[in-house]
Protein backbone atom coordinates (compact mmCIF):
# COMPACT_ATOMS: atom_id res chain seq x y z
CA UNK A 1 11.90 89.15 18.77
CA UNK A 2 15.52 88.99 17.82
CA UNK A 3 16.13 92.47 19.26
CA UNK A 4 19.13 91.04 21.74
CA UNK A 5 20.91 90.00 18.07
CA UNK A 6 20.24 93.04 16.29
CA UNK A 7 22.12 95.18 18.84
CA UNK A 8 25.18 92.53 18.73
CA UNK A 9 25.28 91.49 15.21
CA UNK A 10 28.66 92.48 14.94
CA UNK A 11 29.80 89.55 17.30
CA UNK A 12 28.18 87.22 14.66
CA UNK A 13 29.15 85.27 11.63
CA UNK A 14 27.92 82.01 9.54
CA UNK A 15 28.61 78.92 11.23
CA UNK A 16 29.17 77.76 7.98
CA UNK A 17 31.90 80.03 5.85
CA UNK A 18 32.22 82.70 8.71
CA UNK A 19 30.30 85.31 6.80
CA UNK A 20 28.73 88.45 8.14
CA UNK A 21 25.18 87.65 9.09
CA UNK A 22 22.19 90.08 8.33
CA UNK A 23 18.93 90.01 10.02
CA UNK A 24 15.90 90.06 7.81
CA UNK A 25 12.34 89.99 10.04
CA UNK A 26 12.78 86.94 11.75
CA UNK A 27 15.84 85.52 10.01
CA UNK A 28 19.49 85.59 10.07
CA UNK A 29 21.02 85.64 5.86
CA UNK A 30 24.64 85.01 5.31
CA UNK A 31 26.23 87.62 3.22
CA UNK A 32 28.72 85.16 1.71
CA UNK A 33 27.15 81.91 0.84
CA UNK A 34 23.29 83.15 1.40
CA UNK A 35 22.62 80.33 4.12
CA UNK A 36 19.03 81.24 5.90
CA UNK A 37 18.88 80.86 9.62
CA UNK A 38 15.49 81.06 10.86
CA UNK A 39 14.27 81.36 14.26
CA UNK A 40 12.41 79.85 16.69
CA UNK A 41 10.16 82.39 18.66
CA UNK A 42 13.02 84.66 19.52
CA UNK A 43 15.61 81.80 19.44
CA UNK A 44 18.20 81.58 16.32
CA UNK A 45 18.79 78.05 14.74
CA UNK A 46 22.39 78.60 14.15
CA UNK A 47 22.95 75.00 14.37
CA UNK A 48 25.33 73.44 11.43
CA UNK A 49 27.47 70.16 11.59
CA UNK A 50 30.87 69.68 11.73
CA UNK A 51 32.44 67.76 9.45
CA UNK A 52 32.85 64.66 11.14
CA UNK A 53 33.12 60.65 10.62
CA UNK A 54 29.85 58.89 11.29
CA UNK A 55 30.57 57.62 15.14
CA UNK A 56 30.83 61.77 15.80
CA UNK A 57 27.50 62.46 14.33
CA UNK A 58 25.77 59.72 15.88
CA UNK A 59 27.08 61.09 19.40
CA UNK A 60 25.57 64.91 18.80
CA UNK A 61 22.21 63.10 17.38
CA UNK A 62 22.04 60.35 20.51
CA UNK A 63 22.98 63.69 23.24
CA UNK A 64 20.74 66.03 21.38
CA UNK A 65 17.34 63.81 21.96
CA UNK A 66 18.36 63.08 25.16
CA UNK A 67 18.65 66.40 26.35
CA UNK A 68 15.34 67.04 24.16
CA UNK A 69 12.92 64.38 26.75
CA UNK A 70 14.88 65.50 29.74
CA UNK A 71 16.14 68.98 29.95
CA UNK A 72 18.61 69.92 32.45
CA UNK A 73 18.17 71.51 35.09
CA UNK A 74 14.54 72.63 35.28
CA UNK A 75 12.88 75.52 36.31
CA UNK A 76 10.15 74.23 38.52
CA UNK A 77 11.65 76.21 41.88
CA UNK A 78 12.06 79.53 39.70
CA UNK A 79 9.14 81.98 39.51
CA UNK A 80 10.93 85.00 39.35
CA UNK A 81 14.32 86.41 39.00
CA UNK A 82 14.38 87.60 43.44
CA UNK A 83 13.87 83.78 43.36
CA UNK A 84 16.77 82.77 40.90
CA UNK A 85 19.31 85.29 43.01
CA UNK A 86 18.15 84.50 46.31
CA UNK A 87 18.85 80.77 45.30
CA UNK A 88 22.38 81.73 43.62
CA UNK A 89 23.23 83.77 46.71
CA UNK A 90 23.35 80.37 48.86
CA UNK A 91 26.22 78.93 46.47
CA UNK A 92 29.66 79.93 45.63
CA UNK A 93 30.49 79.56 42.59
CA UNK A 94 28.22 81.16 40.56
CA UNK A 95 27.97 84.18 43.06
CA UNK A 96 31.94 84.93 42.96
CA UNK A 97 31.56 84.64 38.96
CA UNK A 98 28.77 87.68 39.36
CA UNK A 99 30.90 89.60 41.74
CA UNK A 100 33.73 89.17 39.67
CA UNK A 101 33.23 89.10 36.23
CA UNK A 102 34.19 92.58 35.04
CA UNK A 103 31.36 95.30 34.11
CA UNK A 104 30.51 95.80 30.38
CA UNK A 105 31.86 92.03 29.84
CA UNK A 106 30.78 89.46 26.73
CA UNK A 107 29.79 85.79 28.23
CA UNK A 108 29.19 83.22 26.57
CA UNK A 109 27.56 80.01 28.01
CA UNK A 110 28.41 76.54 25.35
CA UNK A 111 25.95 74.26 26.30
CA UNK A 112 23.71 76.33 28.58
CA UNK A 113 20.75 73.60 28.56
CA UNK A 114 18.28 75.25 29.87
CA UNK A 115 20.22 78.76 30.58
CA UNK A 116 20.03 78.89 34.25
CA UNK A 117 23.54 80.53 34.81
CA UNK A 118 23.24 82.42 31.88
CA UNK A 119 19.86 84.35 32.75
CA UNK A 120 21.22 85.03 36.67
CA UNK A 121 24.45 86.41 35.10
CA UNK A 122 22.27 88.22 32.28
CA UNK A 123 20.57 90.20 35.31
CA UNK A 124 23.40 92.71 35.81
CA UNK A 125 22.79 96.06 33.95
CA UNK A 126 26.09 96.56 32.21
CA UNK A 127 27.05 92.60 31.12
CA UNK A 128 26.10 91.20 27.80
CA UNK A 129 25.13 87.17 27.64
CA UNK A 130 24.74 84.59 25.41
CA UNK A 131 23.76 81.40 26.25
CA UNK A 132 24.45 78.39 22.98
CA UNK A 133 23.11 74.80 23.31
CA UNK A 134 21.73 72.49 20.56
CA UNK A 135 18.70 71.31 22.40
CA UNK A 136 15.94 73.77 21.41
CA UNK A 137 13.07 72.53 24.21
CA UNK A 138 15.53 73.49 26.65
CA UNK A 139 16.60 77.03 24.96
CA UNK A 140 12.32 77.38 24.90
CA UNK A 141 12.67 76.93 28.72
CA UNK A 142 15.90 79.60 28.85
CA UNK A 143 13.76 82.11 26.97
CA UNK A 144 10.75 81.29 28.67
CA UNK A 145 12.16 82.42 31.84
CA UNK A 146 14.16 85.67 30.17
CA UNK A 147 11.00 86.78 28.71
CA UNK A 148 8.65 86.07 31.64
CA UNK A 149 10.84 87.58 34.11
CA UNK A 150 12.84 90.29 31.43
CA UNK A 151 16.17 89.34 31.56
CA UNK A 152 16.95 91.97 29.08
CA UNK A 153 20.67 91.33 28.78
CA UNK A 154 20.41 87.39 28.63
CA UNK A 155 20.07 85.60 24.69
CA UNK A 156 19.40 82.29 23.53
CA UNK A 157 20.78 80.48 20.63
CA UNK A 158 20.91 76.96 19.01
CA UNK A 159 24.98 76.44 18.39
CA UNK A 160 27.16 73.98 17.33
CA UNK A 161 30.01 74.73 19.38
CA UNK A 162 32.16 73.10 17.33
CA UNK A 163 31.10 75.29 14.36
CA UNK A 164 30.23 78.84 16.49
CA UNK A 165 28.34 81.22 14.73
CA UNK A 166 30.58 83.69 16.38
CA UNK A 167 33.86 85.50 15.41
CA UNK A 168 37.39 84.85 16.94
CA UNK A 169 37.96 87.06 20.17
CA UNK A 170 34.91 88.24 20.59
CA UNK A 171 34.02 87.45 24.56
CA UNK A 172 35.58 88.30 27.73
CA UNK A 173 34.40 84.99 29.39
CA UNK A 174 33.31 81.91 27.69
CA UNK A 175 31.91 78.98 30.19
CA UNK A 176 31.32 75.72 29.17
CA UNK A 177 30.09 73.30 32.65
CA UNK A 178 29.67 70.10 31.75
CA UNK A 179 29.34 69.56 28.38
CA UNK A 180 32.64 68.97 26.49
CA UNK A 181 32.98 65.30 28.12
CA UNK A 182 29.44 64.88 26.15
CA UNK A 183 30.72 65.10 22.98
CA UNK A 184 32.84 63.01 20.34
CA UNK A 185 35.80 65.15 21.03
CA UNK A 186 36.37 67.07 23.96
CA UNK A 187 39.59 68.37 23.20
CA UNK A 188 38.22 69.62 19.85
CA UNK A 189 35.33 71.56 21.42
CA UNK A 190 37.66 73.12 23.92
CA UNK A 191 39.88 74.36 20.95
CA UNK A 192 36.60 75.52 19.23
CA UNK A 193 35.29 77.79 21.88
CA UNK A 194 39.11 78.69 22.94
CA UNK A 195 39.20 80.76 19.70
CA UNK A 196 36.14 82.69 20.65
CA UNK A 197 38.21 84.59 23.73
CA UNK A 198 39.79 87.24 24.03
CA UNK A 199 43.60 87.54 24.40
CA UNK A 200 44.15 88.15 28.35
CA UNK A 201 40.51 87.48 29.49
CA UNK A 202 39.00 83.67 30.50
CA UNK A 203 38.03 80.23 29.91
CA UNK A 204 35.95 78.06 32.44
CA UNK A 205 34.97 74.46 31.63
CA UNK A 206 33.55 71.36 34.36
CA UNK A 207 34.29 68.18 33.47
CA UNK A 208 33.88 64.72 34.66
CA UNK A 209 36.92 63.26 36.32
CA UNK A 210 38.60 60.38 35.54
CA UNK A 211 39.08 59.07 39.76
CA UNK A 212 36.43 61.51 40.73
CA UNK A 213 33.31 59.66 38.55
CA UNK A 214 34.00 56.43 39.67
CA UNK A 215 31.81 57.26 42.69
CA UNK A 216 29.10 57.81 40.22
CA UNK A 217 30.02 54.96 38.48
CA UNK A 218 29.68 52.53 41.57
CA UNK A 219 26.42 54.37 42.34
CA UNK A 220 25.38 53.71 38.31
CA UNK A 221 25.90 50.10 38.44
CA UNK A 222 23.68 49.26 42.14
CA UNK A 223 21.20 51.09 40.25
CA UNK A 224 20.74 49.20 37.14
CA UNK A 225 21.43 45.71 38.92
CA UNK A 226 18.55 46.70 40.69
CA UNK A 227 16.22 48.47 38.40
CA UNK A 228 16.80 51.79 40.22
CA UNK A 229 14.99 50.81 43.88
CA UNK A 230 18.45 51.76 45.33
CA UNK A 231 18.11 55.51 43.64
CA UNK A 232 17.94 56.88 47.75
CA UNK A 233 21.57 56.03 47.72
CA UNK A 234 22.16 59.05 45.85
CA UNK A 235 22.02 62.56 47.84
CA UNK A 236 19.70 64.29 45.94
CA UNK A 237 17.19 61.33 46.06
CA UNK A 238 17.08 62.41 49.24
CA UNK A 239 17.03 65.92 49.94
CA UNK A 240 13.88 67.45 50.98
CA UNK A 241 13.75 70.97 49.28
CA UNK A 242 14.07 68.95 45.95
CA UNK A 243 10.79 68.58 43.99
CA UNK A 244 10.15 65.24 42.09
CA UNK A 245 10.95 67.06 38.48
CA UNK A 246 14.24 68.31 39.77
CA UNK A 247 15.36 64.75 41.40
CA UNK A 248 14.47 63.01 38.10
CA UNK A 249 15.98 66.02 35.84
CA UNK A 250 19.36 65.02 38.04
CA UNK A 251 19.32 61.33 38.12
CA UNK A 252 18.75 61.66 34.43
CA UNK A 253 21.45 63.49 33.97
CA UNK A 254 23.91 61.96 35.92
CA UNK A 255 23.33 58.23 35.67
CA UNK A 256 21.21 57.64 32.77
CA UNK A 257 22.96 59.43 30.21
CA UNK A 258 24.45 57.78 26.63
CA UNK A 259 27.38 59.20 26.05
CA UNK A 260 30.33 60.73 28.65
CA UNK A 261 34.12 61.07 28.61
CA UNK A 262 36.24 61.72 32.10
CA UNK A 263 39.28 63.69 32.72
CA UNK A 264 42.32 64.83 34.50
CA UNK A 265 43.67 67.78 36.52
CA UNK A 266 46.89 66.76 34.62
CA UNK A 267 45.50 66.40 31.28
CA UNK A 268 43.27 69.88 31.38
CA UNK A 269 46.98 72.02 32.63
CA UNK A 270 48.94 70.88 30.06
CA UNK A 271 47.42 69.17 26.73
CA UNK A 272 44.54 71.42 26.68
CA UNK A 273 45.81 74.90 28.19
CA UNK A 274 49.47 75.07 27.71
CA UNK A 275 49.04 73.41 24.40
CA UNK A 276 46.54 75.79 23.24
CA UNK A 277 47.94 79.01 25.08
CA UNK A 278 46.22 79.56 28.25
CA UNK A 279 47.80 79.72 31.74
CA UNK A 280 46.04 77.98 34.58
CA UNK A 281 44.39 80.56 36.95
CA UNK A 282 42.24 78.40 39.67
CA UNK A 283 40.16 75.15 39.88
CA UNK A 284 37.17 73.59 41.90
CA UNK A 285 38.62 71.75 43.68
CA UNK A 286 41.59 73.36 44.35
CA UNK A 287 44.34 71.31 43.04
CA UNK A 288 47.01 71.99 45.96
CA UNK A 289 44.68 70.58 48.63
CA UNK A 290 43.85 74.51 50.08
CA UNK A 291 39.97 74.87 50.80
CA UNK A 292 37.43 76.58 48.43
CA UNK A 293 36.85 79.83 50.27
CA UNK A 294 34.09 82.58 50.15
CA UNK A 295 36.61 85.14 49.48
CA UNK A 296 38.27 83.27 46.57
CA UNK A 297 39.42 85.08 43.62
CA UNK A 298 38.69 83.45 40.67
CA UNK A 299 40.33 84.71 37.96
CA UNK A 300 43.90 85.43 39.60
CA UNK A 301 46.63 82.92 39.51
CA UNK A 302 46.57 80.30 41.94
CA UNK A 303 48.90 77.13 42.92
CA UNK A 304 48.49 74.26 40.37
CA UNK A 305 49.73 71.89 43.78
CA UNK A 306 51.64 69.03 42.19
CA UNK A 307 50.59 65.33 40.40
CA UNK A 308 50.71 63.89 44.49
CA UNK A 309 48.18 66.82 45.55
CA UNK A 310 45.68 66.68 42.36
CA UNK A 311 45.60 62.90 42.52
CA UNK A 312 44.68 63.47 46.05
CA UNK A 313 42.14 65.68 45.09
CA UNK A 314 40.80 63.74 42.34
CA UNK A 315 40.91 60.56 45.01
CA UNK A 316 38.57 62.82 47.50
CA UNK A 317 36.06 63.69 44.58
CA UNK A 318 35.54 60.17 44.38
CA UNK A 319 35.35 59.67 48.00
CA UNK A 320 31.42 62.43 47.80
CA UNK A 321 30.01 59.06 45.70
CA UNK A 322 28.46 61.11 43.39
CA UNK A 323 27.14 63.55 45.04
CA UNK A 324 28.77 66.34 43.26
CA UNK A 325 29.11 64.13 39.98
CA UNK A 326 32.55 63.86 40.02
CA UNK A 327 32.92 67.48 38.26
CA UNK A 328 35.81 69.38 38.69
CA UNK A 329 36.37 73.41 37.02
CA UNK A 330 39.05 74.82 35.96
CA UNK A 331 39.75 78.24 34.67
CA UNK A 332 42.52 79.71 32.51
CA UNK A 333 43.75 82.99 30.95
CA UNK A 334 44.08 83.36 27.34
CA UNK A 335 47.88 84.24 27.13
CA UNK A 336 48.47 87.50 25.25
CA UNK A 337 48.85 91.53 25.23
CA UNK A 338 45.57 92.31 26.10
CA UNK A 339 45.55 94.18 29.21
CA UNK A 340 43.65 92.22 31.65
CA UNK A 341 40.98 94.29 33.41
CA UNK A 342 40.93 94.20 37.04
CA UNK A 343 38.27 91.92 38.66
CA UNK A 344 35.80 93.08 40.88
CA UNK A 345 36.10 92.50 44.77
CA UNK A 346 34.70 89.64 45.57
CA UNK A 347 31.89 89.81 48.11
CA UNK A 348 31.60 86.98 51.18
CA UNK A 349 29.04 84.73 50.61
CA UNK A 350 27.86 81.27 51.53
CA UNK A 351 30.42 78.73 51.27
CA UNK A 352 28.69 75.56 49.45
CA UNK A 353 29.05 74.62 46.27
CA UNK A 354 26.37 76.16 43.72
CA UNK A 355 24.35 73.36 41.53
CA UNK A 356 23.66 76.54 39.08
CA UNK A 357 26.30 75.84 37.46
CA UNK A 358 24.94 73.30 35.33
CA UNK A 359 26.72 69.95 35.71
């Protein structure tokens, strides 16, 4: 069951002295302090805390069991994995990140919920995935969907990302969409996972905007004045193609949740990756006004516009009232002398924004 693990093992250590890690039948051992890991069906329970004051651990409990009651996103649409591409092919985002990220690549996904991403970017022959998250009903639903439809290069893990139960410089890509403004310290968990990359190769994180959420915001408030009968004023309410599960898994999700932080353009360039050695490579939105194109490269360097053209980007986030959430992505390099691979041409596809990226 753990057969993903057992050919990566290397990549591994203890979450909680950064140990080796051995497998024995069904559970990981530290080599150093002897900690037992057991799994879960397939899926390790790498989980440990961080050391933390109260208020912190009360966040991770209160986001845990909501994410436990209502993962997110679903797989009620998904029967198959012709189903899960044909349905990434009609968005951006996540298509250029298959075209581009290099062959033979380690990805990691912190805070994969329920793994969509990670299984349609596990589907590629030559790409090794993990995807971490610390809810375990919605890793069951990742691995469901691996093992039903045998995403062989696609694993599942339960991760404290602020304690990985990987080594330093291990992966070639590490996402994280929409989950560092969910925890106690966002900056923290970026510096966390920033240690797990590679010198030269990437970073990609979503987060919820400071002027960009206040759409949702508005949106949040007409719906609790009026018990929710005004939920049709959101987009997805609304869309046809969307089954009940999915609309509630999203309305969940984006106005119901306990605990969120919001952000900056300004803040992500300079106090989390200058300050922590990455240079800025491109953004969703773009941050110097230019459209989001089919042909866009991802992971080469792109204009950073100025404070007057990300404000005005951040200003028309907010302007989509919450129909995109207010998320914005931005991608860095880890500076060093790592030669950086070249990335893969990048194929034209459809030009709206993919909702597999979890948000």
């Amino acid at each position: 069951m753990l057969d993903t693990f057992v050919k990566h093992l290397d990549m591994f250590c203890c979450p909680k002295c950064r140990a080796a890690l051995r497998i024995d039948h069904e559970k990981l051992i530290c080599d150093g302090c002897n900690a037992v890991y057991p799994s879960d069906g397939g899926i390790p329970l790498l989980f440990h805390p961080h050391d933390v004051k109260d208020q912190a651990r009360d966040v991770t409990d209160v986001v845990k069991a909501f994410y436990e009651e209502n993962p997110f996103p679903n797989y009620d649409e998904f029967d198959s994995k012709e189903s899960m591409a044909e349905k990434a092919s009609r968005g951006v985002f996540a298509r250029l990140l298959d075209d581009q990220i290099p062959g033979g690549a380690r990805v990691l996904e912190c805070g994969c919920g329920t793994g969509q991403l990670s299984n349609f970017l596990g589907m590629r022959w030559n790409r090794t995935v993990f995807g971490s998250d610390l809810c375990l009903n919605s890793l069951r639903l990742a691995k469901g969907f691996r093992d039903r439809c045998e995403v062989k290069n696609a694993g599942f893990l339960q991760m404290n990302l602020f304690r990985p139960a990987f080594k330093e410089e291990v992966f070639d890509v590490v996402i994280s969409n929409g989950v560092l403004h969910h925890t106690s310290d966002p900056l923290g968990g970026f510096q966390s996972i920033s240690r797990l990359v590679k010198p030269g190769r990437f970073i990609i994180i979503g987060l919820y905007n400071t002027i960009g959420r206040l759409g949702t915001d508005f949106l949040r408030f007409l719906f609790r004045i009026s018990g929710d009968k005004l939920r049709l004023l959101d987009a997805h309410q609304r869309n046809k193609n969307y089954t009940e599960a999915r609309k509630r898994a999203w309305f969940m999700d984006q106005y119901k949740h306990p605990h969120e932080s919001k952000h900056s353009y300004e803040e992500v360039l300079h106090r989390w990756f200058d300050a922590n050695g990455f240079e800025f490579l491109s953004a969703v939105p773009k941050p110097d006004l230019g459209a989001f194109t089919p042909e866009e490269k991802l992971f080469e360097v792109h204009d950073p516009g100025t404070k007057a053209t990300r404000w005005m980007t951040e200003m028309g986030l907010m302007m989509k009232l919450g129909d995109a959430g207010g998320l914005f992505i931005m991608i860095g390099r880890k500076k060093g002398s790592a030669r950086t691979e070249k990335i893969n041409t990048v194929r034209k596809v459809d030009a709206s924004t993919s909702d597999y990226v979890r948000a």
